[in-house]
Structures are given as C-alpha cells and as structure tokens.
C-alpha atoms as a PDB file:
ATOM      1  CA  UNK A   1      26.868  64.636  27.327  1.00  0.00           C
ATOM      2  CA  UNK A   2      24.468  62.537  29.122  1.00  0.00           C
ATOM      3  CA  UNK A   3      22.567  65.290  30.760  1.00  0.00           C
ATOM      4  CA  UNK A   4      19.720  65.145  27.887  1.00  0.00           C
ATOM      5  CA  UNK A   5      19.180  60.915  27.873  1.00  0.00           C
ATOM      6  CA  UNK A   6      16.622  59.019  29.730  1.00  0.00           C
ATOM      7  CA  UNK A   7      18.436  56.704  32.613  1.00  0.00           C
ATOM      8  CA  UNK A   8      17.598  52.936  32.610  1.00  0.00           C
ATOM      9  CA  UNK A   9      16.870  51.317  35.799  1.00  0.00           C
ATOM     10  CA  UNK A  10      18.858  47.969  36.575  1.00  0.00           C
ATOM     11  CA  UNK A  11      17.515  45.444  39.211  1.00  0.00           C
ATOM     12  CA  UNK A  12      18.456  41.725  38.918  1.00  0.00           C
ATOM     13  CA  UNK A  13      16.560  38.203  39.408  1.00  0.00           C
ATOM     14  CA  UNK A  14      17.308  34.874  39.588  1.00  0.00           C
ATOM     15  CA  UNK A  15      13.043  34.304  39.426  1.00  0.00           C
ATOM     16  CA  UNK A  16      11.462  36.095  36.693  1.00  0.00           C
ATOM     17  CA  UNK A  17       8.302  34.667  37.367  1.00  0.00           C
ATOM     18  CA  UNK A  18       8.465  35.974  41.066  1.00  0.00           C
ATOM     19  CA  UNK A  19       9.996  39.090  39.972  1.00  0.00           C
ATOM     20  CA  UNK A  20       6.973  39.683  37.194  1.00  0.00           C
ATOM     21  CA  UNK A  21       4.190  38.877  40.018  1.00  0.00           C
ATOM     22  CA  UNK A  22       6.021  41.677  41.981  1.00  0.00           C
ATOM     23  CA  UNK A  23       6.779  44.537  40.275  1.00  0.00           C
ATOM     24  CA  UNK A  24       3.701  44.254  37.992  1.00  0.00           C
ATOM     25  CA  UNK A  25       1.421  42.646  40.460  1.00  0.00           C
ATOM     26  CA  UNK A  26       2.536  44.293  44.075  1.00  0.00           C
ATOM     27  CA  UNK A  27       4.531  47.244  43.282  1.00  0.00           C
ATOM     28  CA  UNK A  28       1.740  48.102  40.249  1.00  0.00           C
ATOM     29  CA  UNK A  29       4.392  49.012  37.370  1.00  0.00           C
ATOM     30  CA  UNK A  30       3.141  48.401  33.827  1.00  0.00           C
ATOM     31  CA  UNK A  31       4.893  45.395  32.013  1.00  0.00           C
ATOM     32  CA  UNK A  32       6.122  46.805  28.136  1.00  0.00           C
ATOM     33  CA  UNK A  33       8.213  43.896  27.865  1.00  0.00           C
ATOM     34  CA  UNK A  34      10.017  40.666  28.645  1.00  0.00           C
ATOM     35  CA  UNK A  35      12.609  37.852  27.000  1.00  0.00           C
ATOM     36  CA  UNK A  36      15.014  35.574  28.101  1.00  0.00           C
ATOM     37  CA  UNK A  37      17.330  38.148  29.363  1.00  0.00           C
ATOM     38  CA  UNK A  38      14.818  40.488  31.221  1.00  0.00           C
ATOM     39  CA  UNK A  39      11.599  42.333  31.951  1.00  0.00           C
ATOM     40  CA  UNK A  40      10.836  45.185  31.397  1.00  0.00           C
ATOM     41  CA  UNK A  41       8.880  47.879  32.913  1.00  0.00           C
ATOM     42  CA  UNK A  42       7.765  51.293  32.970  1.00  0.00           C
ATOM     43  CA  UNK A  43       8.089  52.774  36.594  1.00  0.00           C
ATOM     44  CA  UNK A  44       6.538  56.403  35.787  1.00  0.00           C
ATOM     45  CA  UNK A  45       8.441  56.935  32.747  1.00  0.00           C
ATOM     46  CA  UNK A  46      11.589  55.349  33.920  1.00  0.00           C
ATOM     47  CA  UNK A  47      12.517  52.215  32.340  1.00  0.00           C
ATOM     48  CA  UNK A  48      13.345  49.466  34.613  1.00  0.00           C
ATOM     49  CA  UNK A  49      14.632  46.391  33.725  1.00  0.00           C
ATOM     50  CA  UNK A  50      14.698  43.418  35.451  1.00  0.00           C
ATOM     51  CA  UNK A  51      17.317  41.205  34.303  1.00  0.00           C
ATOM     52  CA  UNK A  52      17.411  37.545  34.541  1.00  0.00           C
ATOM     53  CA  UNK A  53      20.457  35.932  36.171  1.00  0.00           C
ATOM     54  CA  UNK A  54      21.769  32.641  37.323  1.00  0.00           C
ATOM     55  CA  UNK A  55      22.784  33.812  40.619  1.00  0.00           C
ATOM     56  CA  UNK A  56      22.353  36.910  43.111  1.00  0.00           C
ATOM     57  CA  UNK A  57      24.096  38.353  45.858  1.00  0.00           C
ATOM     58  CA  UNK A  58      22.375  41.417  46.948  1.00  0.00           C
ATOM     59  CA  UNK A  59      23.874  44.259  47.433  1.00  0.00           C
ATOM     60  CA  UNK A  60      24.105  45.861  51.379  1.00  0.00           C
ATOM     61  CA  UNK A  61      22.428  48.769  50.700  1.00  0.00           C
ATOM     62  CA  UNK A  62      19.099  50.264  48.365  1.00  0.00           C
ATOM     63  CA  UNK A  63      19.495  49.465  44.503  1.00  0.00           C
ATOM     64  CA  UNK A  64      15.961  51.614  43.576  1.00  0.00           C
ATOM     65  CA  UNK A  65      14.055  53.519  44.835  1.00  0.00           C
ATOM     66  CA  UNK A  66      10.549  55.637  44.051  1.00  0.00           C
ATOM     67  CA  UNK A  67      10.177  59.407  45.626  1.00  0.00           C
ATOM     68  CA  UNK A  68       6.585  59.264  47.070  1.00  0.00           C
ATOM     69  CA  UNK A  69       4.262  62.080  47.897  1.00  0.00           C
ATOM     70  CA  UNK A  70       2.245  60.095  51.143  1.00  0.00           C
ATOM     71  CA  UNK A  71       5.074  57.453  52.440  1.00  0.00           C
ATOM     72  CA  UNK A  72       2.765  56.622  54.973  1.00  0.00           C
ATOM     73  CA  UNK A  73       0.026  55.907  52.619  1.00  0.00           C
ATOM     74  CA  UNK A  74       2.373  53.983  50.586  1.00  0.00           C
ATOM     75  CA  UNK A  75       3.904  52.115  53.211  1.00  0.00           C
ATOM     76  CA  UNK A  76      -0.102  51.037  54.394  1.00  0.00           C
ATOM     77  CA  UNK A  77      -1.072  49.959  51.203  1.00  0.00           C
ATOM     78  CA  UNK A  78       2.353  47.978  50.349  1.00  0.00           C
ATOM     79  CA  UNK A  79       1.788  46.771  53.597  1.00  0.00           C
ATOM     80  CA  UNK A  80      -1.749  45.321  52.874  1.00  0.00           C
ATOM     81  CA  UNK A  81      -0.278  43.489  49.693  1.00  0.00           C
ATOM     82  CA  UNK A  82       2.225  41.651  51.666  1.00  0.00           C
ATOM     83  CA  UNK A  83       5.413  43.643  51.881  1.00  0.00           C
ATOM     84  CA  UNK A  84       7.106  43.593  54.760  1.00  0.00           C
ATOM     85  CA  UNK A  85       9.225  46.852  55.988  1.00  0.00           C
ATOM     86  CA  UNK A  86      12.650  46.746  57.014  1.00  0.00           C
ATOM     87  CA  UNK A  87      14.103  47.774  60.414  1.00  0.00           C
ATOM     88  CA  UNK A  88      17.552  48.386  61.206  1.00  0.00           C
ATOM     89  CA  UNK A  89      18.921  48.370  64.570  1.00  0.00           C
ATOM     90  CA  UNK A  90      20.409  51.945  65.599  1.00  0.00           C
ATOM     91  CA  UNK A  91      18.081  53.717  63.467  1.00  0.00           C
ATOM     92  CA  UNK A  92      14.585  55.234  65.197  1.00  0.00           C
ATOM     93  CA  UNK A  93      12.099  53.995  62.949  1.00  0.00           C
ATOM     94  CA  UNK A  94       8.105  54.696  63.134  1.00  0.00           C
ATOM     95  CA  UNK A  95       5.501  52.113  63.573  1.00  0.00           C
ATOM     96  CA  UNK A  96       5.347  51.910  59.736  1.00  0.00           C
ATOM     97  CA  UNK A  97       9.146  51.434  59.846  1.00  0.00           C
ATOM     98  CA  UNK A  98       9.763  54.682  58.690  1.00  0.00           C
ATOM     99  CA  UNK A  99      13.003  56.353  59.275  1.00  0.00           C
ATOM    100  CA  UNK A 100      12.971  60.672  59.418  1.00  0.00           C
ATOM    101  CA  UNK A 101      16.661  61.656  58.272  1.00  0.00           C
ATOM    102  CA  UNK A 102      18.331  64.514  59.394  1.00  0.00           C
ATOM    103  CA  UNK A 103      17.558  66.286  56.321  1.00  0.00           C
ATOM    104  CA  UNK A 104      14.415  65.568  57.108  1.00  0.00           C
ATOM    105  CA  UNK A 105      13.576  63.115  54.285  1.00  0.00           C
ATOM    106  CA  UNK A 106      11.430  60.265  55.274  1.00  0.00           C
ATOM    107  CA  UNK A 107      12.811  57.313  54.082  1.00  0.00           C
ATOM    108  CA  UNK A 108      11.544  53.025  54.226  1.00  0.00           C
ATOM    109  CA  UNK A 109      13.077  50.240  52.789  1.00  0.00           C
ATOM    110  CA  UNK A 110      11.823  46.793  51.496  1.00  0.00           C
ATOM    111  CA  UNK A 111      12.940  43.796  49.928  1.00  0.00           C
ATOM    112  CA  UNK A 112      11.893  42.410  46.299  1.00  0.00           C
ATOM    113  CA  UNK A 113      11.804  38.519  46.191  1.00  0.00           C
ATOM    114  CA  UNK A 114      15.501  38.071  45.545  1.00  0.00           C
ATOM    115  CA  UNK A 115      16.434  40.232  48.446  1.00  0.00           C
ATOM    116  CA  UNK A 116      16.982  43.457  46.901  1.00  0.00           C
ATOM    117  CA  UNK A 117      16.687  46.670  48.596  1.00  0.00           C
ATOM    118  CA  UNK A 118      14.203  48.750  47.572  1.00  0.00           C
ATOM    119  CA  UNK A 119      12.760  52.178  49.628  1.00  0.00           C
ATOM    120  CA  UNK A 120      10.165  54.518  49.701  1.00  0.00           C
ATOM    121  CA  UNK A 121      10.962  58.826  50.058  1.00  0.00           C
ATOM    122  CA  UNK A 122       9.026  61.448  50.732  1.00  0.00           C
ATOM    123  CA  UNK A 123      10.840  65.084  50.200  1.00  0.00           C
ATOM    124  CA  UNK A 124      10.277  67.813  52.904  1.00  0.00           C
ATOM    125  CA  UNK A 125       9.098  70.902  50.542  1.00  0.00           C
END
C-alpha cells in the first residue's frame, strides 16, 4: 500500500533557530520551508521535518541517519564545522570515532543541538 509513497523524515526541536543554523548551515540540507510548527528540509530528496516542540527527551538510540559513500571524509569535514563524534564505551571505535560492524558497515554517530542522535554509514559493496 505504502510501498509506492515518499517517507517523511521526523526529528524534533525545542530551538528552531539552533536547529535551522544546523541542518541548513552544518549538515548543508536545503531549507524549502518553515512555520510555527516546523522546518522543513530537503535531505537528498527526502523530506525532513523538523518540528518545533515545547519540550524534548531524546531518544537512547539514532533517530536519522544519511548512508555516505566516504564516512571518513564526512566525518573530517563535519568535524571541521564543529561536530563532535560520539564514543561509546564497549564499542572499538577509530580515531574518527568510527565504529566497523560485524556486517561490516561503518557506522558514526552525532548529536544535533537538542541531543538527538544522528549517524553517518557507509555500505560495504
């Protein structure tokens, strides 16, 4: 039924100001849109909104995420625009703060300004 519609994104803020300076100005997506209730933006032709709330509790684990070709050259160049990379104890993690899963995905996470979790893949072939 679904199989044939385009998903939305989610992603919540309590700062939409912050949260605009991010995504548009770190992370690089294109703004389309924004009101009271959200922003929005494209993320490769995904639509992400960002919705505007009165209070967050992040969620434990990653809420989006983008499927990179280079994560090391992503990780670098997030790096050099200020984001920090998460480490988690009991997981071997890179210099970049990359983790290799056993499936052999390459995998690093991030926080937004609210404290979401956000990561970074690159695919084996």
């Amino acid at each position: 039924m679904l199989g044939s519609s385009p998903v939305i994104a989610f992603v919540a803020t309590t700062d939409p100001r912050r949260a605009k300076a991010f995504y548009a100005g770190t992370l690089g997506l294109r703004l389309t849109g924004e009101d009271p209730f959200a922003l929005v933006f494209d993320a490769a032709g995904t639509m992400l909104r960002v919705a505007t709330v009165t209070a967050l509790k992040p969620a434990g684990y990653t809420v989006l995420g983008w499927n990179v070709r280079d994560i090391d050259r992503a990780v670098r160049d997030l790096a050099e625009k200020g984001v920090a990379f998460q480490r988690y104890d009991g997981m071997p993690q890179d210099e970049l703060g990359i983790w290799t899963s056993p499936g052999g995905a390459r995998i690093a996470w991030f926080l937004d300004p609210d404290g979401n979790t956000l990561s970074l893949t690159e695919f084996t072939a």
